[in-house]
PDB file of N, CA and C in Angstrom:
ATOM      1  N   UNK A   1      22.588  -3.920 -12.681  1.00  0.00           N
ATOM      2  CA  UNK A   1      21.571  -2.895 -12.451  1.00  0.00           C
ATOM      3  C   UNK A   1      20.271  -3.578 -11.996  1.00  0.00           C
ATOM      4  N   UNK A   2      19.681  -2.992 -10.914  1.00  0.00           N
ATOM      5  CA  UNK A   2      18.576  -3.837 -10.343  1.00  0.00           C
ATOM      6  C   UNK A   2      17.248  -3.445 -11.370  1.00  0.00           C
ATOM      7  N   UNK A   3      16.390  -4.114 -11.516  1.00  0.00           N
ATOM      8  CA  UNK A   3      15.197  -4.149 -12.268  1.00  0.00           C
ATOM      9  C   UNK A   3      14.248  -3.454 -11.335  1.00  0.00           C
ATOM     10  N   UNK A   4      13.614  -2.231 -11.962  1.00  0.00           N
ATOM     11  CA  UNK A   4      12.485  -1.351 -11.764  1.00  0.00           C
ATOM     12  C   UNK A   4      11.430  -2.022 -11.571  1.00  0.00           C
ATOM     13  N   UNK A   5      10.882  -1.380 -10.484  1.00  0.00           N
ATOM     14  CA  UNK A   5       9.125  -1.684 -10.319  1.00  0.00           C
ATOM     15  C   UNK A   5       8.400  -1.586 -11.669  1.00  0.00           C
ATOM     16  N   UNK A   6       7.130  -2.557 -11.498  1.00  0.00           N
ATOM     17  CA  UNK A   6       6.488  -2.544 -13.331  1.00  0.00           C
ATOM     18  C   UNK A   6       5.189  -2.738 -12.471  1.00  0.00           C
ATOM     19  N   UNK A   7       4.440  -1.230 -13.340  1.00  0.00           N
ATOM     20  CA  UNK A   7       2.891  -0.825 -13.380  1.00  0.00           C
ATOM     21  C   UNK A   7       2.454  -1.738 -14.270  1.00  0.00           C
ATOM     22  N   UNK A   8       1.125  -2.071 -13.693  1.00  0.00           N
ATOM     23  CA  UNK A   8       0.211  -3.285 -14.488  1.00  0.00           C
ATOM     24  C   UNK A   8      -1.071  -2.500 -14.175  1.00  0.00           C
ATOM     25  N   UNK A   9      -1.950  -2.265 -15.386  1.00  0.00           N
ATOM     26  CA  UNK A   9      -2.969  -2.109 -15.207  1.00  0.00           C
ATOM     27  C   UNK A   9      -4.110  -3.242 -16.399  1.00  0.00           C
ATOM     28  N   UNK A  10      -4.953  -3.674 -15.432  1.00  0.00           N
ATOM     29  CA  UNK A  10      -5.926  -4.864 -16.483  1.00  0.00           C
ATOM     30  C   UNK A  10      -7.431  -4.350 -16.626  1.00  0.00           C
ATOM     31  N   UNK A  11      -7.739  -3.788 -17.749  1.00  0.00           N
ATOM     32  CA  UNK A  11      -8.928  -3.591 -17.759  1.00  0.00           C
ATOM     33  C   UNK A  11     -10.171  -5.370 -18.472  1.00  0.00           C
ATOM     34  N   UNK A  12     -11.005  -5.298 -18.108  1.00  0.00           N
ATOM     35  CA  UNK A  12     -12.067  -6.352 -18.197  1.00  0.00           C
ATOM     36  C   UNK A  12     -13.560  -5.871 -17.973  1.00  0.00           C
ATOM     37  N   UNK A  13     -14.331  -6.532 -18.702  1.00  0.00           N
ATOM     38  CA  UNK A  13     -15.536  -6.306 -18.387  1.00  0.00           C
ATOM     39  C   UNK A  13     -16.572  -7.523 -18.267  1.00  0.00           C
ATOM     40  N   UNK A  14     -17.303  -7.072 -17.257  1.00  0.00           N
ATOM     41  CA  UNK A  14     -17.878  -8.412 -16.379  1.00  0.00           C
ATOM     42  C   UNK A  14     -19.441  -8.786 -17.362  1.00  0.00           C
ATOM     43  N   UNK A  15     -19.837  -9.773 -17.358  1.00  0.00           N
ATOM     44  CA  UNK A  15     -21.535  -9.917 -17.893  1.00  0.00           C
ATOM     45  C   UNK A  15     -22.243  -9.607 -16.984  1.00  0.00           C
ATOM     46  N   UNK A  16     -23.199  -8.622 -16.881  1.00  0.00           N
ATOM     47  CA  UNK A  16     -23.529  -8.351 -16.072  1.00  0.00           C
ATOM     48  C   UNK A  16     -24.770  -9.294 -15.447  1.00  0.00           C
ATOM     49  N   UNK A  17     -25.249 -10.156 -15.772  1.00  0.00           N
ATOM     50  CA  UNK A  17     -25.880 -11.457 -15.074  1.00  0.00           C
ATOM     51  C   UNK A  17     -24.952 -12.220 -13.850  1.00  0.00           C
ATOM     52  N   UNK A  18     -23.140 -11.889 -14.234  1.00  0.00           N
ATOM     53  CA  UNK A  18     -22.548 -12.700 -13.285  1.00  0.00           C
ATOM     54  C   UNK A  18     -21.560 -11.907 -12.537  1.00  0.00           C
ATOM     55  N   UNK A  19     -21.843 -10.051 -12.838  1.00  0.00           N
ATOM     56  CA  UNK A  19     -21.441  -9.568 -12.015  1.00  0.00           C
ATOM     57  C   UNK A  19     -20.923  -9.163  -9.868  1.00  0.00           C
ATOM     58  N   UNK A  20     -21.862  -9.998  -9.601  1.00  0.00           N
ATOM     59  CA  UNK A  20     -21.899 -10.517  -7.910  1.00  0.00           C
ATOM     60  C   UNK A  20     -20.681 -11.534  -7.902  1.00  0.00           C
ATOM     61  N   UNK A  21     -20.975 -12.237  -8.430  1.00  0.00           N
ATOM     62  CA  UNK A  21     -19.569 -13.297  -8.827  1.00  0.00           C
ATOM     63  C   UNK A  21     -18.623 -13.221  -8.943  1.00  0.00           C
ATOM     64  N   UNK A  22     -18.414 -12.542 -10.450  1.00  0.00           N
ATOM     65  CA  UNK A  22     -17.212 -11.941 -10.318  1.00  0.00           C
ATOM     66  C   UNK A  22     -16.464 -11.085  -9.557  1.00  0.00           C
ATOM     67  N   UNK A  23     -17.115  -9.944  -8.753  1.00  0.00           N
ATOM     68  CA  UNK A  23     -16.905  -8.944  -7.823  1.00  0.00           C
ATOM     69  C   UNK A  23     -16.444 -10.261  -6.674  1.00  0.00           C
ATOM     70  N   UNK A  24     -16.940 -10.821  -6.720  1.00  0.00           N
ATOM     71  CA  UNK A  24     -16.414 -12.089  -5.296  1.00  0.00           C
ATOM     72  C   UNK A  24     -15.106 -12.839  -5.439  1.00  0.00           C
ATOM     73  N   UNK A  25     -15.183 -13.350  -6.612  1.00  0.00           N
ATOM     74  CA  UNK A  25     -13.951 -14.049  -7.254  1.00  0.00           C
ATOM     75  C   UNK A  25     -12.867 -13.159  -7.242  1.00  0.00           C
ATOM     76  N   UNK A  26     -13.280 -12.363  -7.696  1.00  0.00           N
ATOM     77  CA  UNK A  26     -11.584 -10.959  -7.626  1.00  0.00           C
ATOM     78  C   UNK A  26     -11.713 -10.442  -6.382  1.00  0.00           C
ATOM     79  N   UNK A  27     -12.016 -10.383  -5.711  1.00  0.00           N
ATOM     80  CA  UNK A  27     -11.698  -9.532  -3.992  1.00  0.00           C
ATOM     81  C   UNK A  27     -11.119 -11.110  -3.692  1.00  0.00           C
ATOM     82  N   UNK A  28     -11.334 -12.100  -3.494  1.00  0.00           N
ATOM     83  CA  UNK A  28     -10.668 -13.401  -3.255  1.00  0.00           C
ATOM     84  C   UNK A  28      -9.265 -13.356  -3.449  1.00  0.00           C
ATOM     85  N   UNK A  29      -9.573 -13.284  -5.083  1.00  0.00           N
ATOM     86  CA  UNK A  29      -7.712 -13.419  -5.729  1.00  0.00           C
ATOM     87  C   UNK A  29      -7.406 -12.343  -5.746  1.00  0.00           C
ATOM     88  N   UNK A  30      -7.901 -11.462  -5.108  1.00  0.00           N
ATOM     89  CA  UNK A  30      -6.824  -9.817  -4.942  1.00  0.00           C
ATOM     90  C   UNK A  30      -6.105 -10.435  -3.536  1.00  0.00           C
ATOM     91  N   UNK A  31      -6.830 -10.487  -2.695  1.00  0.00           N
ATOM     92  CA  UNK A  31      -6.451 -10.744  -1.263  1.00  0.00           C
ATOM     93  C   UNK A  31      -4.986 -11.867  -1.653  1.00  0.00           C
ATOM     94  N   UNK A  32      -5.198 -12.972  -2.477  1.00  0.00           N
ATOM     95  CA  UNK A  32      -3.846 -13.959  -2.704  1.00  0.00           C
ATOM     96  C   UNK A  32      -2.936 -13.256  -3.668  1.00  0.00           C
ATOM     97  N   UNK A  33      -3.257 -12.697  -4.386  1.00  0.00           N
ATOM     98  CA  UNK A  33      -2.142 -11.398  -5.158  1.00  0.00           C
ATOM     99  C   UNK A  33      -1.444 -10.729  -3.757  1.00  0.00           C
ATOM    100  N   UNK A  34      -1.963 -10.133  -3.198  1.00  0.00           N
ATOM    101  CA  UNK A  34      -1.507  -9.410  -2.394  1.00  0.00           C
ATOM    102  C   UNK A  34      -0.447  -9.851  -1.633  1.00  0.00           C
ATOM    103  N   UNK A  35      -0.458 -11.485  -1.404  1.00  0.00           N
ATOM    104  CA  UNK A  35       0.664 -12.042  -0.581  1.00  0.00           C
ATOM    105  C   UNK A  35       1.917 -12.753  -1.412  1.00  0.00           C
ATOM    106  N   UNK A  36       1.546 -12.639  -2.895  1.00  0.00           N
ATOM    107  CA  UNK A  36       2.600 -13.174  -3.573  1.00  0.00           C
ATOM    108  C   UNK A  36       4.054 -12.507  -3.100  1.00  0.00           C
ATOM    109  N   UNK A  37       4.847 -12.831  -2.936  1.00  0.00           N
ATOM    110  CA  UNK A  37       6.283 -12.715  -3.160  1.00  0.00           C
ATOM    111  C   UNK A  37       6.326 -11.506  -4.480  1.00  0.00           C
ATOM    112  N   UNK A  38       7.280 -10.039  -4.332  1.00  0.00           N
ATOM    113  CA  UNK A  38       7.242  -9.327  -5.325  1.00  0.00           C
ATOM    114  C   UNK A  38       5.926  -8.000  -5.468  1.00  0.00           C
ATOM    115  N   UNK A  39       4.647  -8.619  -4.953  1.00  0.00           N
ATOM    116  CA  UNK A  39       3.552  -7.641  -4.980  1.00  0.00           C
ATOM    117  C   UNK A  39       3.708  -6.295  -4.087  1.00  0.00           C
ATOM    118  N   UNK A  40       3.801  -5.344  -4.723  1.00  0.00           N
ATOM    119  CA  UNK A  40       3.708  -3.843  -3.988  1.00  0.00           C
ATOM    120  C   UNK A  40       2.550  -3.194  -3.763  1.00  0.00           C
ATOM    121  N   UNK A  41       1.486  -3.813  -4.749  1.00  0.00           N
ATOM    122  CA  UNK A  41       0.129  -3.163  -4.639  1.00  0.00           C
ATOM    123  C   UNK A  41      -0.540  -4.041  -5.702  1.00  0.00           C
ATOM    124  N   UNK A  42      -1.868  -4.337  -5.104  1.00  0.00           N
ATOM    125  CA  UNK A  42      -2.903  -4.864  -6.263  1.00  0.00           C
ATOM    126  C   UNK A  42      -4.314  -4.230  -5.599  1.00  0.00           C
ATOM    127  N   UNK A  43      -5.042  -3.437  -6.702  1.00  0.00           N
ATOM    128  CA  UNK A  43      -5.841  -2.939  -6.191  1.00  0.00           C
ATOM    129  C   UNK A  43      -7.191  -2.952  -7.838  1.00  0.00           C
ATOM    130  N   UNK A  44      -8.102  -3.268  -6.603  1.00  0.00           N
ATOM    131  CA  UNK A  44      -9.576  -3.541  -7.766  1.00  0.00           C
ATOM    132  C   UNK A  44     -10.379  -2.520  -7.917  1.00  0.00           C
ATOM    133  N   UNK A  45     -11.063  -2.056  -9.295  1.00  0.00           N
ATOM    134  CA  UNK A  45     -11.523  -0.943  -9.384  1.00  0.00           C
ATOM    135  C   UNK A  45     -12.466  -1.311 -10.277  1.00  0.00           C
ATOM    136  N   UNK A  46     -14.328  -0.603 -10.148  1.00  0.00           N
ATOM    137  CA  UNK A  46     -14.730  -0.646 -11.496  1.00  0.00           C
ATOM    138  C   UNK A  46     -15.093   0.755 -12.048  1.00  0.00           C
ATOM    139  N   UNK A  47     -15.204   0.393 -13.272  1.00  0.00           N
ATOM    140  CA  UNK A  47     -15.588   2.368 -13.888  1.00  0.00           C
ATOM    141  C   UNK A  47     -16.934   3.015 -12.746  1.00  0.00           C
ATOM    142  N   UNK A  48     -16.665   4.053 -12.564  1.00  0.00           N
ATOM    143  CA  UNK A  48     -17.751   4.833 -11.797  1.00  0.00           C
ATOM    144  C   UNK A  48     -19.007   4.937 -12.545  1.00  0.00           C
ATOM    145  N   UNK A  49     -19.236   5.077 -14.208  1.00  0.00           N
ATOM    146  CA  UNK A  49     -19.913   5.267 -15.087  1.00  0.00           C
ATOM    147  C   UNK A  49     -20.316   3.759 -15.108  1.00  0.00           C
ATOM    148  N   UNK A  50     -19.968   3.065 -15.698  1.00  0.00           N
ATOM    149  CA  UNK A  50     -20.220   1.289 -15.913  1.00  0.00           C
ATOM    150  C   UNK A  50     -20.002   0.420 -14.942  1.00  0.00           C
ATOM    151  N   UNK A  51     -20.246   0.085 -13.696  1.00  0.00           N
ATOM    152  CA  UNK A  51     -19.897  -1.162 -12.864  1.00  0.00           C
ATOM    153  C   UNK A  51     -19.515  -2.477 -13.698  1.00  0.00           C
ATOM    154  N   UNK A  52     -19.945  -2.702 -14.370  1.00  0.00           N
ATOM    155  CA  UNK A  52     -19.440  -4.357 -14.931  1.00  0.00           C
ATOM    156  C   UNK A  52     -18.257  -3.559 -16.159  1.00  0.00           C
ATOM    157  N   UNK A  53     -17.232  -2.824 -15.940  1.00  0.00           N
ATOM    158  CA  UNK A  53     -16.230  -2.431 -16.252  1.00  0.00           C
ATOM    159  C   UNK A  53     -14.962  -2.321 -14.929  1.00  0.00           C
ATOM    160  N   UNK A  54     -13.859  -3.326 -15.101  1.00  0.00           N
ATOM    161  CA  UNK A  54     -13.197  -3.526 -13.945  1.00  0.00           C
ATOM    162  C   UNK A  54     -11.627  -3.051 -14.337  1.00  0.00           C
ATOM    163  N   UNK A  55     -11.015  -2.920 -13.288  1.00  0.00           N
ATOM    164  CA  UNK A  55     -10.058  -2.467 -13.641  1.00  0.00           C
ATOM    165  C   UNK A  55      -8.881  -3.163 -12.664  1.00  0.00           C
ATOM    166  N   UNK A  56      -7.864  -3.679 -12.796  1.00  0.00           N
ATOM    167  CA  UNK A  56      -6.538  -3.872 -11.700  1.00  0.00           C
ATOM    168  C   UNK A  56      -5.661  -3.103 -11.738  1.00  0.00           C
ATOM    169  N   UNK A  57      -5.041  -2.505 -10.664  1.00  0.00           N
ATOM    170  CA  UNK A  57      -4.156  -1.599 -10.495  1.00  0.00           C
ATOM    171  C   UNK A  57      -2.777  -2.344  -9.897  1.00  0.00           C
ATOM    172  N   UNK A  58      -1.992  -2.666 -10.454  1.00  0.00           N
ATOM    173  CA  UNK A  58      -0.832  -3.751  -9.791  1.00  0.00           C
ATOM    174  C   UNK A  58       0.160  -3.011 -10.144  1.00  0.00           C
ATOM    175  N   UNK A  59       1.151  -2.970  -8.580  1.00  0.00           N
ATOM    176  CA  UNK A  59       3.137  -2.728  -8.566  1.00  0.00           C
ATOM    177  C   UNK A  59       3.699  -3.666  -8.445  1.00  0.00           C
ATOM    178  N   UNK A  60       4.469  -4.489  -9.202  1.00  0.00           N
ATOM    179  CA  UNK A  60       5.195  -5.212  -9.212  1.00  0.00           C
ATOM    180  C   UNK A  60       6.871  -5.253  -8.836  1.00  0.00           C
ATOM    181  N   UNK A  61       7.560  -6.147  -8.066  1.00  0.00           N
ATOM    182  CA  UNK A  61       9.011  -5.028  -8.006  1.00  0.00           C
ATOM    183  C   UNK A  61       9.709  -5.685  -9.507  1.00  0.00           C
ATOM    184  N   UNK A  62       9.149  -6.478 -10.219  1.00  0.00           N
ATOM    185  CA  UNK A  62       9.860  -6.719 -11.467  1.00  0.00           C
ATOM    186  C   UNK A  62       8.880  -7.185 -12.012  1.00  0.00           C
ATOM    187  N   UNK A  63       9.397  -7.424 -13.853  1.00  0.00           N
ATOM    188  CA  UNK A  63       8.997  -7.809 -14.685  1.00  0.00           C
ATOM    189  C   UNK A  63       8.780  -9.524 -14.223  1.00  0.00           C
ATOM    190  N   UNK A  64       9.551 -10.137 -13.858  1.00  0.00           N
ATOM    191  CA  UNK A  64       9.660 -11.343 -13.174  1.00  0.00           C
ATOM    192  C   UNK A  64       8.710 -11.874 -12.108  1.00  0.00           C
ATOM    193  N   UNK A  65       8.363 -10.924 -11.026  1.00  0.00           N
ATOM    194  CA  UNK A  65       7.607 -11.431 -10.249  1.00  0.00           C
ATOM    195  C   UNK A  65       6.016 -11.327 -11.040  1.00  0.00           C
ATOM    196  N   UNK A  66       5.534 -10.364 -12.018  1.00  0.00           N
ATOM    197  CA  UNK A  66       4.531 -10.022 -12.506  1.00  0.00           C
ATOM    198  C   UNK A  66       4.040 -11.966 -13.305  1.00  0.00           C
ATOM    199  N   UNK A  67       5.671 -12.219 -13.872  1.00  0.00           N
ATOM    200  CA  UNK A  67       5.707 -12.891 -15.197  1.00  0.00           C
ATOM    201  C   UNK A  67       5.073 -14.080 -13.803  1.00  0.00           C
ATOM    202  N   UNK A  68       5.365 -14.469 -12.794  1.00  0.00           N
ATOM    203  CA  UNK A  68       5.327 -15.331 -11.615  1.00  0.00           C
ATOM    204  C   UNK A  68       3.914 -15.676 -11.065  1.00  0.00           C
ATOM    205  N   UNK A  69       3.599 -14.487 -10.682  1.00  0.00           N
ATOM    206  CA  UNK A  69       2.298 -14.026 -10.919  1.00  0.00           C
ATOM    207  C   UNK A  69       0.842 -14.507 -11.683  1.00  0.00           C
ATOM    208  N   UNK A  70       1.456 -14.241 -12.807  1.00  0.00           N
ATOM    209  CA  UNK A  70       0.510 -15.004 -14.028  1.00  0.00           C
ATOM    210  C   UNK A  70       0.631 -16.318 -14.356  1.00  0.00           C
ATOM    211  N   UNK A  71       1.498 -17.109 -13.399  1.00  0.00           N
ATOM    212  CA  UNK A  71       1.785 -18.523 -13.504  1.00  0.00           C
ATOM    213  C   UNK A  71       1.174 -19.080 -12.682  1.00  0.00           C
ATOM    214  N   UNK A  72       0.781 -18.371 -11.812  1.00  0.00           N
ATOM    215  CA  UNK A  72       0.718 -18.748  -9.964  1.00  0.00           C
ATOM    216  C   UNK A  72      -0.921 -19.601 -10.372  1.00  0.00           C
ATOM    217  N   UNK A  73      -1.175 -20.502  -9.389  1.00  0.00           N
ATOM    218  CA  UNK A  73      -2.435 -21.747  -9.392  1.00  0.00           C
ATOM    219  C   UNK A  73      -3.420 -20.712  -9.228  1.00  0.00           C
ATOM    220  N   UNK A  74      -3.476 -20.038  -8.147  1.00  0.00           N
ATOM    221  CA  UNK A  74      -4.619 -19.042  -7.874  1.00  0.00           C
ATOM    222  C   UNK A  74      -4.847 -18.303  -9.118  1.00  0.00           C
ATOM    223  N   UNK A  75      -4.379 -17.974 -10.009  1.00  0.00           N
ATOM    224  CA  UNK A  75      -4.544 -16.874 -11.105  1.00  0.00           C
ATOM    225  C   UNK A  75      -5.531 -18.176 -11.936  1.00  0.00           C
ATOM    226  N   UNK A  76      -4.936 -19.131 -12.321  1.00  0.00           N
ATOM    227  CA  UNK A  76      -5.061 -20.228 -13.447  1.00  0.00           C
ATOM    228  C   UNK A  76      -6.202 -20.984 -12.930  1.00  0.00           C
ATOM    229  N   UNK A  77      -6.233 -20.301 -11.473  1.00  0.00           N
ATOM    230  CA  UNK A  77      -8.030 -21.067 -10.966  1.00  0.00           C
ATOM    231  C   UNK A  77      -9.142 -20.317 -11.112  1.00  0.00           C
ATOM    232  N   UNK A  78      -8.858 -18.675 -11.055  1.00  0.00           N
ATOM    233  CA  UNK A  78      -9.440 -17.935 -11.106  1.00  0.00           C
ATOM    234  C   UNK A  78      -9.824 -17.464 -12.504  1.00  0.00           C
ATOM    235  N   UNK A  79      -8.917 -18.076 -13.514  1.00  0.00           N
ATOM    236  CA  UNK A  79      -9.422 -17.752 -15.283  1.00  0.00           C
ATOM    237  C   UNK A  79     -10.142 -18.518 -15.898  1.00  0.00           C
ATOM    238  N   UNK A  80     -10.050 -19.764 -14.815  1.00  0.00           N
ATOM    239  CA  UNK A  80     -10.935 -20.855 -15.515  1.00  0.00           C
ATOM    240  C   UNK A  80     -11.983 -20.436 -14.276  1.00  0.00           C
ATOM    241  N   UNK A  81     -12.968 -20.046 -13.263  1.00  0.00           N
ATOM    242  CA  UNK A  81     -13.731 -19.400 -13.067  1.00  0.00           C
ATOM    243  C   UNK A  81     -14.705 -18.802 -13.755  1.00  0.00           C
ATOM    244  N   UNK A  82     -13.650 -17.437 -14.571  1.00  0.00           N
ATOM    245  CA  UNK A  82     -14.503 -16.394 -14.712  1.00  0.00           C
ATOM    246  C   UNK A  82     -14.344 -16.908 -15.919  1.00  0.00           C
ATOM    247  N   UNK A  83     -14.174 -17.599 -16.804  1.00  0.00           N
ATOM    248  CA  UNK A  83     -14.488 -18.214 -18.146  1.00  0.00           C
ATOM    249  C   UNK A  83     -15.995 -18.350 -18.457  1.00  0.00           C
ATOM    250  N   UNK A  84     -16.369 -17.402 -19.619  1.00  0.00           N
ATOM    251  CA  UNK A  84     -18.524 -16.945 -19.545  1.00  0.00           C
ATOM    252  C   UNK A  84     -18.806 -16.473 -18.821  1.00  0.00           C
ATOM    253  N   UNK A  85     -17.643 -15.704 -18.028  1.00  0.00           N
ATOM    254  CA  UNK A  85     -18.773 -14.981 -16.833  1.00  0.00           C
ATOM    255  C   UNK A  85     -18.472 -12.755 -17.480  1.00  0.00           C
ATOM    256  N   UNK A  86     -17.124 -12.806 -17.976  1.00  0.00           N
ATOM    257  CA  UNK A  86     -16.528 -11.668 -19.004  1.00  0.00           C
ATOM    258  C   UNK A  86     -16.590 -11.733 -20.393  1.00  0.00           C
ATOM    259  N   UNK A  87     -16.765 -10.445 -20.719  1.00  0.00           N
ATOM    260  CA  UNK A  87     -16.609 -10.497 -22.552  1.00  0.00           C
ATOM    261  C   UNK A  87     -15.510 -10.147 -22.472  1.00  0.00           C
ATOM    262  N   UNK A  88     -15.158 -11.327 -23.428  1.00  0.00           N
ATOM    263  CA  UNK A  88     -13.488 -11.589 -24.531  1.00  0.00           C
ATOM    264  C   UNK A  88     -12.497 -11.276 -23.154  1.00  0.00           C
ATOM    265  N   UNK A  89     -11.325 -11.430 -23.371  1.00  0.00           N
ATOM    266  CA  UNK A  89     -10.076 -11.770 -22.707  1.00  0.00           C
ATOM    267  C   UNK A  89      -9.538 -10.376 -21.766  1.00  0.00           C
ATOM    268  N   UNK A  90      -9.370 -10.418 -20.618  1.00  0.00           N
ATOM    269  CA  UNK A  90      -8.613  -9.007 -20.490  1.00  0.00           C
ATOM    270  C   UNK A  90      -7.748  -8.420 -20.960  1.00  0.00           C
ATOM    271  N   UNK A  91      -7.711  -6.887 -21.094  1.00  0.00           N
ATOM    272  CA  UNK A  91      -6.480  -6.237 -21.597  1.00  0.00           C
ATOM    273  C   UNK A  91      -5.703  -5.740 -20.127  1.00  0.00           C
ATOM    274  N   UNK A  92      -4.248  -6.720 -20.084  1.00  0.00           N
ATOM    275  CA  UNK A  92      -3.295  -6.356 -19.712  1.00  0.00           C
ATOM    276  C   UNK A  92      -2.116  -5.428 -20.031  1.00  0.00           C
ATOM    277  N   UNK A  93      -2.122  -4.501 -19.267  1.00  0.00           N
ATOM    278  CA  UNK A  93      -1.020  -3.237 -19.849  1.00  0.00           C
ATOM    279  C   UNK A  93       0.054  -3.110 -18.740  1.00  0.00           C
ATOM    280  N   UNK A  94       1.002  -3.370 -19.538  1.00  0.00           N
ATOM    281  CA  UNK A  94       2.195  -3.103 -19.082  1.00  0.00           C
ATOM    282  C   UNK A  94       2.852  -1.938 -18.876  1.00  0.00           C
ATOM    283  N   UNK A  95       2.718  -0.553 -18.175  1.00  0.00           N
ATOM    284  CA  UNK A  95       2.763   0.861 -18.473  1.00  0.00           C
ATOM    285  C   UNK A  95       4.153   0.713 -18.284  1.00  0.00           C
ATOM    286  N   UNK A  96       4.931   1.854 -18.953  1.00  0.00           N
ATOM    287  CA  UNK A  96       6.422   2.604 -18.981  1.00  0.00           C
ATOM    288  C   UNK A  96       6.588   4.210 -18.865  1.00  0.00           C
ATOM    289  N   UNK A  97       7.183   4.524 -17.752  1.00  0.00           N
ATOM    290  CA  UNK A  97       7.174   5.733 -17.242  1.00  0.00           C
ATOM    291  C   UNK A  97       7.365   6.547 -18.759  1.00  0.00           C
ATOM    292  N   UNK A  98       6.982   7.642 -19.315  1.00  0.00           N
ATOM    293  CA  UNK A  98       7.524   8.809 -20.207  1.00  0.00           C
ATOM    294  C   UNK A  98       8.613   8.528 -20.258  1.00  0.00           C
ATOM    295  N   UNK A  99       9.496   8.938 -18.612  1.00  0.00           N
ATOM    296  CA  UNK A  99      11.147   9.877 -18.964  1.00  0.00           C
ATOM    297  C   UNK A  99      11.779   8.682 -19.326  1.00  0.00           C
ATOM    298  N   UNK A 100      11.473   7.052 -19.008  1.00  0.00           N
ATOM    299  CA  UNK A 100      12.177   5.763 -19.681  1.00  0.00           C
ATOM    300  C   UNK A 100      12.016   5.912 -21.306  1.00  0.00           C
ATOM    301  N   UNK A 101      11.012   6.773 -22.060  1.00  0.00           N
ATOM    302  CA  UNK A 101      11.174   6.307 -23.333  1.00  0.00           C
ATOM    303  C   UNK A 101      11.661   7.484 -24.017  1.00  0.00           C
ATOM    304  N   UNK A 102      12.694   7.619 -23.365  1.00  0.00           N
ATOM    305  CA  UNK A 102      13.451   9.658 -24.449  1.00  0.00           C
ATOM    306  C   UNK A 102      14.659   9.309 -23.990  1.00  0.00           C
TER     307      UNK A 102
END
């Protein structure tokens, strides 16, 4: 049985002293997300209400390429980057359709 596309959504929030930055750093590594092997969509968002509230919108065609993903140099260059530039760690969510959990 082939493995389902997997919704990723990452919420984070930026300091806002290094908000320009960060907004730079992630349009960068969105653009190299985008060409990974597996990527269906990666898309950057911040709250309409809060700007230094960010959001990633990622399709993955598997759990595997996601897991690939988070291995990849560009990611592991980009965390040591924004290291003091966000409060505390992002929350990565792994969403599951409803009708998968009945």
């Amino acid at each position: 049985m082939p493995s389902l596309p997997v919704q990723i959504v990452t919420l984070a929030e930026t300091l806002p002293e290094f908000r320009d930055e960060v907004f730079s750093v992630l349009s960068e590594l969105a653009e190299l997300c985008r060409q990974e092997e597996g990527c269906l969509r990666f898309d950057l968002y911040c709250d309409a209400a809060n700007p230094n509230k960010l959001n990633t919108i990622e399709l993955w065609e598997s759990l595997e390429a996601h897991n690939r993903h988070l291995n990849s140099t560009h990611v592991g260059r980009g965390v040591l980057i924004l290291i003091g530039k966000v409060k505390g760690l992002p929350d990565i969510r792994i969403l599951k359709p409803l009708n998968e959990l009945t």
